[in-house]
N, C-alpha and C. Protein backbone atom coordinates (compact mmCIF):
# COMPACT_ATOMS: atom_id res chain seq x y z
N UNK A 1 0.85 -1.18 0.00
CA UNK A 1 0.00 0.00 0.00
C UNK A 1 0.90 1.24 0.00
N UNK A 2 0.64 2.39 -0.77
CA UNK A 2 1.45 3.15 -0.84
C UNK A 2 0.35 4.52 -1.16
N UNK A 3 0.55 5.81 -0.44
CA UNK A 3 -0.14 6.64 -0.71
C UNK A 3 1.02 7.85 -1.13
N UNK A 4 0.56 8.62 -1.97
CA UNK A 4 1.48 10.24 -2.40
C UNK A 4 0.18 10.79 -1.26
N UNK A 5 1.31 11.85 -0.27
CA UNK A 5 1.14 12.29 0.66
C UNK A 5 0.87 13.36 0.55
N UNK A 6 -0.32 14.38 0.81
CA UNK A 6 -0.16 16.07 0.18
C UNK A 6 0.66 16.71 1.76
N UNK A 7 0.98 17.67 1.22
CA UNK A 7 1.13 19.10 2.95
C UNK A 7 0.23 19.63 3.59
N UNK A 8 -1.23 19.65 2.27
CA UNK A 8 -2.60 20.51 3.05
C UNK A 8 -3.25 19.62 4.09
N UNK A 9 -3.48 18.49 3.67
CA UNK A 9 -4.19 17.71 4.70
C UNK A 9 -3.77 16.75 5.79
N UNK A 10 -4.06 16.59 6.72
CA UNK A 10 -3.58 15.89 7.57
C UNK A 10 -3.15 14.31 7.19
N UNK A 11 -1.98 13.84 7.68
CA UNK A 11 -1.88 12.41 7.13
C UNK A 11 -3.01 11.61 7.65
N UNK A 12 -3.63 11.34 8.72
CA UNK A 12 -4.52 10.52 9.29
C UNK A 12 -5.67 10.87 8.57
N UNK A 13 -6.16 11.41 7.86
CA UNK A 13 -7.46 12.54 6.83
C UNK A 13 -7.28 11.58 5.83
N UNK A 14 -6.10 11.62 5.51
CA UNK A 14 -5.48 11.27 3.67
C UNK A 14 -5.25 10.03 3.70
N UNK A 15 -5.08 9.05 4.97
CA UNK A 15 -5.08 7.84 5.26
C UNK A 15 -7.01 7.10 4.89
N UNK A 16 -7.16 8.09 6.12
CA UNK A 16 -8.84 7.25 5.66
C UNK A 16 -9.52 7.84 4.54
N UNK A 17 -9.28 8.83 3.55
CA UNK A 17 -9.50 9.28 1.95
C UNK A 17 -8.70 7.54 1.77
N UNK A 18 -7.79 7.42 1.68
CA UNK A 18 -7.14 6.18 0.83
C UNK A 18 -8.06 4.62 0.62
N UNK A 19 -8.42 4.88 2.22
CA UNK A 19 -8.98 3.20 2.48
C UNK A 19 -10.26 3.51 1.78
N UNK A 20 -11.00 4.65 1.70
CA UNK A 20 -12.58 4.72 1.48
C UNK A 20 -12.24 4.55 -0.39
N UNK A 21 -11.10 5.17 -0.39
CA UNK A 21 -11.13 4.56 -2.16
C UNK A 21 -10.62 3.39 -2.49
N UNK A 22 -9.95 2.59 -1.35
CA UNK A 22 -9.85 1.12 -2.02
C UNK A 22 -11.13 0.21 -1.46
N UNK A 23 -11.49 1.03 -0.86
CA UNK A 23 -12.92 0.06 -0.52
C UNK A 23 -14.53 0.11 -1.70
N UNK A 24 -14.11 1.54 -2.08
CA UNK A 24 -14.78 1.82 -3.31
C UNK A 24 -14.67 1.23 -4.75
N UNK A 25 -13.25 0.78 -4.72
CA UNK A 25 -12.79 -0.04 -6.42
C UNK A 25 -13.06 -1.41 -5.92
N UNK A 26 -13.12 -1.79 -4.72
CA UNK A 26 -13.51 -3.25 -4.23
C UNK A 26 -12.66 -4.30 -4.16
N UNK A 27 -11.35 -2.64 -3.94
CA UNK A 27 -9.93 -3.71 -3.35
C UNK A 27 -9.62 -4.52 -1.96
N UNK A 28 -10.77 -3.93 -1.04
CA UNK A 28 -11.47 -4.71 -0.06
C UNK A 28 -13.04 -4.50 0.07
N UNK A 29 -12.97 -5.55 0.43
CA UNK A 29 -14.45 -6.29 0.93
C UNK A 29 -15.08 -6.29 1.96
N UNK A 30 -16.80 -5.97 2.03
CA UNK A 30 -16.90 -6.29 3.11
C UNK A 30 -16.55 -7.39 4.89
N UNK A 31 -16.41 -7.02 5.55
CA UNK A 31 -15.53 -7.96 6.71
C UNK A 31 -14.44 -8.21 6.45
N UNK A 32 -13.25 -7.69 5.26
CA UNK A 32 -12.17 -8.75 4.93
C UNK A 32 -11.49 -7.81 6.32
N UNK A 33 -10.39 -8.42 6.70
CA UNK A 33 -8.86 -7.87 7.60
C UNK A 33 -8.37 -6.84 6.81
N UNK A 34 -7.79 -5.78 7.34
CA UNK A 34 -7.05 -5.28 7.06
C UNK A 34 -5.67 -4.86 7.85
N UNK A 35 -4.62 -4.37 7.35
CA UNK A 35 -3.72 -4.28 8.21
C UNK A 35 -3.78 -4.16 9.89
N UNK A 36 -2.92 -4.14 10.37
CA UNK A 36 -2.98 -3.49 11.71
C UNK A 36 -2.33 -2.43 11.96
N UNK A 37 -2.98 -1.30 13.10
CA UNK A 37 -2.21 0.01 12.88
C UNK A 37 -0.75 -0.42 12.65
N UNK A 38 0.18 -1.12 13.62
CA UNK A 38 1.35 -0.86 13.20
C UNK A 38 1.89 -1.39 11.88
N UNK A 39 1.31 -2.61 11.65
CA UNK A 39 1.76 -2.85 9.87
C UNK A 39 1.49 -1.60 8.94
N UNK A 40 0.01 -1.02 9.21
CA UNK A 40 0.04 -0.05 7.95
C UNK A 40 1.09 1.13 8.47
N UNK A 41 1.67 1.46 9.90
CA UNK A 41 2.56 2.38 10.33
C UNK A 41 4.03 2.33 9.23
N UNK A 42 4.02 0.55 9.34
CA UNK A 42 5.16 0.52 8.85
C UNK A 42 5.22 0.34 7.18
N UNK A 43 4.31 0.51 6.56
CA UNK A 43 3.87 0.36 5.02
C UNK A 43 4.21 1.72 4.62
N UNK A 44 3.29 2.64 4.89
CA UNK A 44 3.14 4.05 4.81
C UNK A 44 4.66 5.09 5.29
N UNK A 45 5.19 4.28 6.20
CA UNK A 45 6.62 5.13 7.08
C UNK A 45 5.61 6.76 7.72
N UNK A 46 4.74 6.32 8.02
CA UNK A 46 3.83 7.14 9.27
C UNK A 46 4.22 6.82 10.59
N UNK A 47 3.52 7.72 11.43
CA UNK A 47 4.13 7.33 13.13
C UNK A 47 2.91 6.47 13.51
N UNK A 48 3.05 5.54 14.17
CA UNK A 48 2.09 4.80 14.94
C UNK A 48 0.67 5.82 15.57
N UNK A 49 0.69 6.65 16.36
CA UNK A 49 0.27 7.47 16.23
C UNK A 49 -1.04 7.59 15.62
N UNK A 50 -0.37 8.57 14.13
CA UNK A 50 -1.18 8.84 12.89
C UNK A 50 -1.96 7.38 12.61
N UNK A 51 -1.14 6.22 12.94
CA UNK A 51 -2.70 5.22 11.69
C UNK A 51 -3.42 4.61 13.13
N UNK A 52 -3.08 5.15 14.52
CA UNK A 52 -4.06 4.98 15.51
C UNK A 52 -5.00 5.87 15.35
N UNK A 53 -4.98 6.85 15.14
CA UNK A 53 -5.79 8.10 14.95
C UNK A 53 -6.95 7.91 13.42
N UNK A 54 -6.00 7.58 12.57
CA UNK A 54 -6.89 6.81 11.50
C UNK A 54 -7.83 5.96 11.69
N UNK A 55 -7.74 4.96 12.19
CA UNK A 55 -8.19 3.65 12.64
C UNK A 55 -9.33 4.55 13.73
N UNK A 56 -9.03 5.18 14.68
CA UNK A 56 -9.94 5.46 15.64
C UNK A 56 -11.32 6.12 15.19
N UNK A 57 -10.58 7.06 13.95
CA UNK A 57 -12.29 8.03 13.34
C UNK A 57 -12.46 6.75 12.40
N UNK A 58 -12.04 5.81 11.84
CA UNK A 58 -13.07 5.07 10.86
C UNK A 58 -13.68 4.61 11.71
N UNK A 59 -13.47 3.77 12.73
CA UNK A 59 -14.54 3.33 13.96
C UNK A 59 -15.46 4.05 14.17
N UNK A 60 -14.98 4.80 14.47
CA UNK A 60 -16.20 6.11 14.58
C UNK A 60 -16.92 6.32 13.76
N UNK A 61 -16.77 6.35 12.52
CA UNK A 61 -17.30 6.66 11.16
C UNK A 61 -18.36 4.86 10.86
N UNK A 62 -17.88 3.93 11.66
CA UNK A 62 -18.82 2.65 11.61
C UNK A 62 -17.90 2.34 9.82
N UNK A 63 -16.71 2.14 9.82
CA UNK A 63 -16.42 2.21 8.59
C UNK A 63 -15.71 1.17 8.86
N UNK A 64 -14.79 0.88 9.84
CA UNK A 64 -14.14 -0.03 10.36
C UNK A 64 -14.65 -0.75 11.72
N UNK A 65 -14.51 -2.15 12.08
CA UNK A 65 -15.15 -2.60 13.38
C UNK A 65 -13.69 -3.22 13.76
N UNK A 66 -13.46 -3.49 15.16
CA UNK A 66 -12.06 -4.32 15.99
C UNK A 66 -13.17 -5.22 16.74
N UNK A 67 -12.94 -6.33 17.17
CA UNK A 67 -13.82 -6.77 17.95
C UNK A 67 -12.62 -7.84 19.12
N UNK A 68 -12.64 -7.04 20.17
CA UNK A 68 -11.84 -7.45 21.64
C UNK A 68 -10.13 -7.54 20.47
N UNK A 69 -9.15 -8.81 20.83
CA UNK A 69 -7.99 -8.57 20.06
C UNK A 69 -7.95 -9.39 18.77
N UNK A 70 -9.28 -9.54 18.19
CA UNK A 70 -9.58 -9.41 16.85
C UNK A 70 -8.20 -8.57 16.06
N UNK A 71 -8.32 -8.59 14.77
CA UNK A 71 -7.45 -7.79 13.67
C UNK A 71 -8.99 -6.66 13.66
N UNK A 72 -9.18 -6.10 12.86
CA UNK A 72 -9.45 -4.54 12.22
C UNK A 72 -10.38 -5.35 10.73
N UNK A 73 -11.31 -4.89 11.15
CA UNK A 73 -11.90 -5.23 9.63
C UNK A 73 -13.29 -4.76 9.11
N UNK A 74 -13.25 -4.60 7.61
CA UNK A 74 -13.92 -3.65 6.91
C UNK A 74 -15.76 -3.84 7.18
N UNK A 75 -16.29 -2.67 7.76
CA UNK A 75 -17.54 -3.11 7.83
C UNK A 75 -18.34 -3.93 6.72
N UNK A 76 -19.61 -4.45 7.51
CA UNK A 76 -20.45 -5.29 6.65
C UNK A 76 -21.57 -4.59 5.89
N UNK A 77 -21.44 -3.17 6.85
CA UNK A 77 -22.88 -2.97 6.72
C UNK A 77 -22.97 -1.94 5.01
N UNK A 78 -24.20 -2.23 4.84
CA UNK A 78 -24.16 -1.87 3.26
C UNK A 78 -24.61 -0.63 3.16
N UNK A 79 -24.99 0.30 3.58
CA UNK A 79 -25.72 1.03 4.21
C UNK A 79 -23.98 2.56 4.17
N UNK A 80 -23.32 1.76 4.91
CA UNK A 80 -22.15 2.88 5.34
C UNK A 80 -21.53 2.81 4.19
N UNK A 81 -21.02 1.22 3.60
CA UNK A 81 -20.32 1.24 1.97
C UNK A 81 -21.03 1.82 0.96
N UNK A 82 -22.30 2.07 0.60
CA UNK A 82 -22.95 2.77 -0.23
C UNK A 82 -22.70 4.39 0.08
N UNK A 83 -22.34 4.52 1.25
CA UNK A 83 -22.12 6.13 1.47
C UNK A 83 -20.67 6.74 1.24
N UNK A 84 -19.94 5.28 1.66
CA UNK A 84 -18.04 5.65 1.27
C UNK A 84 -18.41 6.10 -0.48
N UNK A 85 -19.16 5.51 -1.21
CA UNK A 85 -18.96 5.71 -2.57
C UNK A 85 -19.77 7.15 -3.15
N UNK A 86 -20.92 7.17 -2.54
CA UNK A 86 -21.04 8.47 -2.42
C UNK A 86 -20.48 9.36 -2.49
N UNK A 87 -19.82 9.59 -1.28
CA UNK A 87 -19.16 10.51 -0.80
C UNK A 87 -17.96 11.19 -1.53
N UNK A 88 -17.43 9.82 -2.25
CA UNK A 88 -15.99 9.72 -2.91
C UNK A 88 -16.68 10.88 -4.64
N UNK A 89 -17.82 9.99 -4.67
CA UNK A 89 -18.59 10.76 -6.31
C UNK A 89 -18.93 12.45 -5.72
N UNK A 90 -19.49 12.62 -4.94
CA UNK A 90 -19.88 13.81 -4.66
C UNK A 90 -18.37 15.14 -4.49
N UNK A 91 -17.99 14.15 -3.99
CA UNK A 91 -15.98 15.19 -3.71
C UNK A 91 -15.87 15.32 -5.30
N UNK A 92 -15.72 14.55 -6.09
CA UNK A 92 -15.95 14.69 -7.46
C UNK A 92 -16.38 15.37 -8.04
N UNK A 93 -17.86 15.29 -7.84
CA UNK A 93 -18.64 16.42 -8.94
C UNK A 93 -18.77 17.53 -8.55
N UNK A 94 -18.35 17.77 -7.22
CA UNK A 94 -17.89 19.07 -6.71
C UNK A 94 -16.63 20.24 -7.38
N UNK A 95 -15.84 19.18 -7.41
CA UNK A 95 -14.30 19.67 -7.60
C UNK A 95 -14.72 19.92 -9.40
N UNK A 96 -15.19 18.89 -9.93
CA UNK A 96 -15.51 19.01 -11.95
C UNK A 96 -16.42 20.29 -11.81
N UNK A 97 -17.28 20.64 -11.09
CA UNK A 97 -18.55 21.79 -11.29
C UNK A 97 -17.23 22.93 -10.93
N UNK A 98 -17.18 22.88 -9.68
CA UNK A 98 -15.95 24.53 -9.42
C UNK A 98 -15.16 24.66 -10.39
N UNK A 99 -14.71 23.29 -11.22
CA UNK A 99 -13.41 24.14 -12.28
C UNK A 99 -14.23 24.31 -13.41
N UNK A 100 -15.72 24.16 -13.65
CA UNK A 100 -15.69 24.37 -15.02
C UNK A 100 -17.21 25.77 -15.00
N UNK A 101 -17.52 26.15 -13.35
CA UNK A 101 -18.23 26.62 -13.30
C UNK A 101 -18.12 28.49 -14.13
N UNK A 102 -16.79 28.84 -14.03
CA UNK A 102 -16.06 29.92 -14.41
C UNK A 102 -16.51 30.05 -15.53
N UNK A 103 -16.21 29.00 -16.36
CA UNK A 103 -16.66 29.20 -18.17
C UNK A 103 -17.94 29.00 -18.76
N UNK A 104 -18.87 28.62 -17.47
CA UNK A 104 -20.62 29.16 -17.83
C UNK A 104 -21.02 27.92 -18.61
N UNK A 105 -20.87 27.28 -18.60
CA UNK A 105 -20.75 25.93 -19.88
C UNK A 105 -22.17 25.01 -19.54
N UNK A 106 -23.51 25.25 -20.51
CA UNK A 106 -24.73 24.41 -20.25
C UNK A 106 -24.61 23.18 -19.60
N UNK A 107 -25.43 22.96 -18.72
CA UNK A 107 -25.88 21.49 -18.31
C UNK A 107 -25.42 20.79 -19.45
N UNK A 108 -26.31 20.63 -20.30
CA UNK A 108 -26.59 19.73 -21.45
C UNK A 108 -25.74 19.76 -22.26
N UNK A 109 -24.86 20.47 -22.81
CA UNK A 109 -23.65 20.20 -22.94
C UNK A 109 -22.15 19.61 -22.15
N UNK A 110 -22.30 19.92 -20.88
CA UNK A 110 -21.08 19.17 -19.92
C UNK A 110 -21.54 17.53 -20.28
N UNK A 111 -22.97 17.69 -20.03
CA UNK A 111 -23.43 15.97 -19.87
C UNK A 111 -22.91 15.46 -20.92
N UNK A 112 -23.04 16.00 -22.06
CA UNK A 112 -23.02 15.57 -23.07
C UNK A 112 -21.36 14.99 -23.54
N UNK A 113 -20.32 15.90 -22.77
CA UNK A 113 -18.99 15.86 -23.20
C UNK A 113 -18.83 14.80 -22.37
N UNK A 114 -19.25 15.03 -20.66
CA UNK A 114 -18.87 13.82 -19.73
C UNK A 114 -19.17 12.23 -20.54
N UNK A 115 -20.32 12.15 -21.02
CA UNK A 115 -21.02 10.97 -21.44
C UNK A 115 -20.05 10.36 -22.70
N UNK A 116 -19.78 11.32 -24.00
CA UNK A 116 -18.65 10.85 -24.91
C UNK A 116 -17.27 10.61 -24.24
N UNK A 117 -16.64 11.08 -23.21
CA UNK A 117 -15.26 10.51 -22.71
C UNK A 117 -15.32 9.68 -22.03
N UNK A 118 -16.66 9.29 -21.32
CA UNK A 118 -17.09 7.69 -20.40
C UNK A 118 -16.67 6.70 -21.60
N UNK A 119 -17.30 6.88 -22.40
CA UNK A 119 -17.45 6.10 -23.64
C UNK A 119 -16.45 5.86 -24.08
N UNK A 120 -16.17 6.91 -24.26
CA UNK A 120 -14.14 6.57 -25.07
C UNK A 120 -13.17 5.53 -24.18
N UNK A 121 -13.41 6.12 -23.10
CA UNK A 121 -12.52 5.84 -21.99
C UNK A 121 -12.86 4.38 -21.81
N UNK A 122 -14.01 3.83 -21.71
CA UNK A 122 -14.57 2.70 -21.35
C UNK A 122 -14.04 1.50 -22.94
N UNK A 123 -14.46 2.16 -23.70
CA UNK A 123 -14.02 1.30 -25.18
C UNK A 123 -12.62 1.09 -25.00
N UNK A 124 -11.79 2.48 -24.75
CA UNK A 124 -10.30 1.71 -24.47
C UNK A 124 -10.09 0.62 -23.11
N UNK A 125 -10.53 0.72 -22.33
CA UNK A 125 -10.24 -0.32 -21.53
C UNK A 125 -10.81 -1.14 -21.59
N UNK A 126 -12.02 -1.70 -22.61
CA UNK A 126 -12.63 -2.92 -22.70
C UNK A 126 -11.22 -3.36 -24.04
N UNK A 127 -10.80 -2.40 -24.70
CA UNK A 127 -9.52 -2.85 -25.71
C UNK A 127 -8.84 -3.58 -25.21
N UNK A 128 -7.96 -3.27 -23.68
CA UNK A 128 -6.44 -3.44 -23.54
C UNK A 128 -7.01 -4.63 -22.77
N UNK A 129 -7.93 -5.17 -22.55
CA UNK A 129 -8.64 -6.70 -21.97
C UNK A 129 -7.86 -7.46 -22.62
């Protein structure tokens, strides 16, 4: 596991941004294990610390469950994973609307451009199969 680290955000922030997007491509699974703080401490070269602090708000967030000295593992509930993906699309169409809001550009035309580069994009990677 390897993350590019920004300066603006906190590492423990940019840690659980990471897991909510590998849980989103369905690089884990519901209930599977995942590291333990200090393995991912020592993956990342973070302080123990930081992926306790990580680990503590996904709990919180019902994103992650520990159960007594259990390992760490990805909730079941479908309910919270339908919202990691959400959440991940909405940061999205946030960030695409602010940069393109400047140049005034119709609904029905963005849709229209978004929808032909899905397409493109999708035909090439059904190619390189």
């Amino acid at each position: 596991m390897t993350i590019n680290f920004n300066n603006r955000d906190p590492v423990y922030v940019q840690v659980i941004r990471h897991l909510k997007e590998q849980i989103a491509k369905g690089f884990y699974e519901p209930g599977q294990e995942i590291p333990s703080r200090r393995e991912l401490a020592n993956q990342l070269k973070i302080n123990p610390n930081t992926a306790q602090r990580a680990y503590k708000e996904m709990e919180e967030q019902g994103l992650i469950f520990t159960e007594g000295n259990m390992p760490s593992c990805i909730t079941k509930d479908e309910a919270v994973l339908k919202n990691v993906r959400e959440e991940l699309i909405i940061e999205a169409v946030d960030l695409f609307l602010g940069s393109i809001k400047s140049i005034d550009v119709p609904l029905a035309e963005v849709l229209e451009l978004v929808k032909k580069k899905h397409d493109a994009e999708s035909g090439e990677a059904e190619e390189s199969k």
